[in-house]
N, C-alpha and C. Protein backbone atom coordinates (compact mmCIF):
# COMPACT_ATOMS: atom_id res chain seq x y z
N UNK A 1 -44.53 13.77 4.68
CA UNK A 1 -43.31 13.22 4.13
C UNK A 1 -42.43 12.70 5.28
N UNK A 2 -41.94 11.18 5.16
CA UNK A 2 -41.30 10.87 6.13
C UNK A 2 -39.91 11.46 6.21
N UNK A 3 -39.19 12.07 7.02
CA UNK A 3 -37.29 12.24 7.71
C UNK A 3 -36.76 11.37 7.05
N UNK A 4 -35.75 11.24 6.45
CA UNK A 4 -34.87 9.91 6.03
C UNK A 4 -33.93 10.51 7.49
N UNK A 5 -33.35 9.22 8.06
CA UNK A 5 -32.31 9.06 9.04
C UNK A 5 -31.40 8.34 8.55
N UNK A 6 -29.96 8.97 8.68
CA UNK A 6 -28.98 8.52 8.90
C UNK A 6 -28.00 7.95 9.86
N UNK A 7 -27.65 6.72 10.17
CA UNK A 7 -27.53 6.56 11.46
C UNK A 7 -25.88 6.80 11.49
N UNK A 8 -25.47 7.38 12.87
CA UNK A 8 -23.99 7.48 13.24
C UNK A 8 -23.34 6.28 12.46
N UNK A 9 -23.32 5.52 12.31
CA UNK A 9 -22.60 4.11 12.22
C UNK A 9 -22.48 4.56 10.62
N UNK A 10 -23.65 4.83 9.94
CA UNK A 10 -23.71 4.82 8.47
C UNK A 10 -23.11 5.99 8.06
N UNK A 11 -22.77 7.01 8.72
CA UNK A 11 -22.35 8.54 8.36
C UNK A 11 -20.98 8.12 9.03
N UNK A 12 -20.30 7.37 9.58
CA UNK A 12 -18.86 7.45 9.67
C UNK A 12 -18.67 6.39 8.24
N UNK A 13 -19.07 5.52 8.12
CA UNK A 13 -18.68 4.34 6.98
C UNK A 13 -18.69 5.44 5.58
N UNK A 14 -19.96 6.19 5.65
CA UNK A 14 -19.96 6.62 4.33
C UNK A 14 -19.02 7.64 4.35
N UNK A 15 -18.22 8.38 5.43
CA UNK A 15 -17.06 9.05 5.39
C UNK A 15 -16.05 8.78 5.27
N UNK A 16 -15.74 7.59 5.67
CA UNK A 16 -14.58 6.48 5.18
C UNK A 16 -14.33 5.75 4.08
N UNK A 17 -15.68 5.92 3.83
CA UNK A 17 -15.18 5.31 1.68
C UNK A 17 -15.05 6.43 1.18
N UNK A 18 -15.45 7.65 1.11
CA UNK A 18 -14.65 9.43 0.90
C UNK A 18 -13.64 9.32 0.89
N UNK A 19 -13.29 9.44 1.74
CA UNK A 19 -11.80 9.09 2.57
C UNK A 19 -10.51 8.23 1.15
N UNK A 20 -11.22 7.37 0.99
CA UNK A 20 -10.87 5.90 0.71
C UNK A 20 -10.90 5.98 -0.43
N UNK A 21 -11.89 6.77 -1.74
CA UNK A 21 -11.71 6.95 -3.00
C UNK A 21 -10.73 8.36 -3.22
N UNK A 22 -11.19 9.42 -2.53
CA UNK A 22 -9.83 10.83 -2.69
C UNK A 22 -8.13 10.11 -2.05
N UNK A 23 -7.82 9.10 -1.16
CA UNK A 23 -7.09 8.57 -1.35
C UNK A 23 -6.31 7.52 -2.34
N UNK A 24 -7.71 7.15 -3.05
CA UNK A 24 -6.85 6.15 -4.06
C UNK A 24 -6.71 6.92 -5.20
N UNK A 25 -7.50 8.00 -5.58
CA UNK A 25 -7.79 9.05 -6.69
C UNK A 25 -6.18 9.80 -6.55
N UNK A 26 -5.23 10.06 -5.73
CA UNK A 26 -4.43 10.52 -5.35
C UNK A 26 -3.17 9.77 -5.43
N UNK A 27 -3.37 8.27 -4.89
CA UNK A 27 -2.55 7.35 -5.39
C UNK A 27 -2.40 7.55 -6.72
N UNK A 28 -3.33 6.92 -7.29
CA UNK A 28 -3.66 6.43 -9.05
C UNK A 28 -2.63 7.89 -9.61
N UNK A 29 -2.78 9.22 -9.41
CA UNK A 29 -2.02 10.00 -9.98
C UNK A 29 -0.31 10.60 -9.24
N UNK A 30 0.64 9.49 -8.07
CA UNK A 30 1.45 9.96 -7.37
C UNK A 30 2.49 9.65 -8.29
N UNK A 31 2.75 9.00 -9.34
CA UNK A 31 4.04 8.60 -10.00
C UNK A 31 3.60 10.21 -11.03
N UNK A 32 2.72 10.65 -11.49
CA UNK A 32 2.64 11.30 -12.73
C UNK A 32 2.73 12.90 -11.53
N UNK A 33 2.65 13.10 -10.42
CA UNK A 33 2.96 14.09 -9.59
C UNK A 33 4.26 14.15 -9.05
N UNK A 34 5.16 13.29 -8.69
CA UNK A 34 6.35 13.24 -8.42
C UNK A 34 7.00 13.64 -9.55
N UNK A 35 6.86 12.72 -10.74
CA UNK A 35 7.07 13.15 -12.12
C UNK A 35 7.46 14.68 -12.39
N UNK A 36 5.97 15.47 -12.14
CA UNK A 36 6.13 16.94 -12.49
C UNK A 36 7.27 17.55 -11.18
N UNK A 37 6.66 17.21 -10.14
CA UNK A 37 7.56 18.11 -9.07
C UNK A 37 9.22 17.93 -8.95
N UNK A 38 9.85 17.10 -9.57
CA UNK A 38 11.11 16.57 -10.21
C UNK A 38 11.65 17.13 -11.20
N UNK A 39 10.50 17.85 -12.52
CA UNK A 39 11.03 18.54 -13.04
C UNK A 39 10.93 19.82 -12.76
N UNK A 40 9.91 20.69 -11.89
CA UNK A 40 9.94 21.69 -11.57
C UNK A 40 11.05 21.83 -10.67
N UNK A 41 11.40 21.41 -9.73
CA UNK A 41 12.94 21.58 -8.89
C UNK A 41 14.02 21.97 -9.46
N UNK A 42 14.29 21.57 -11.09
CA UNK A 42 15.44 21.38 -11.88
C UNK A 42 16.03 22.62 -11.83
């Protein structure tokens, strides 16, 4: 059975679209999180 290799170049990129979807996943929910933490302060 052949090794699959991953090359440095491809293991930082594919860490950076990670990166890049838990950041927008986080965006997409920051108005409906401010939201709550606005009323929890009250």
């Amino acid at each position: 059975m052949n090794d699959i290799r991953i090359t440095p170049a491809a293991q930082v990129i594919g860490l950076l679209t990670l990166i890049a979807a838990l950041l927008a996943a986080v965006g997409a929910q920051l108005p409906e999180l401010q939201r709550y933490l606005k009323i929890k302060g009250m």
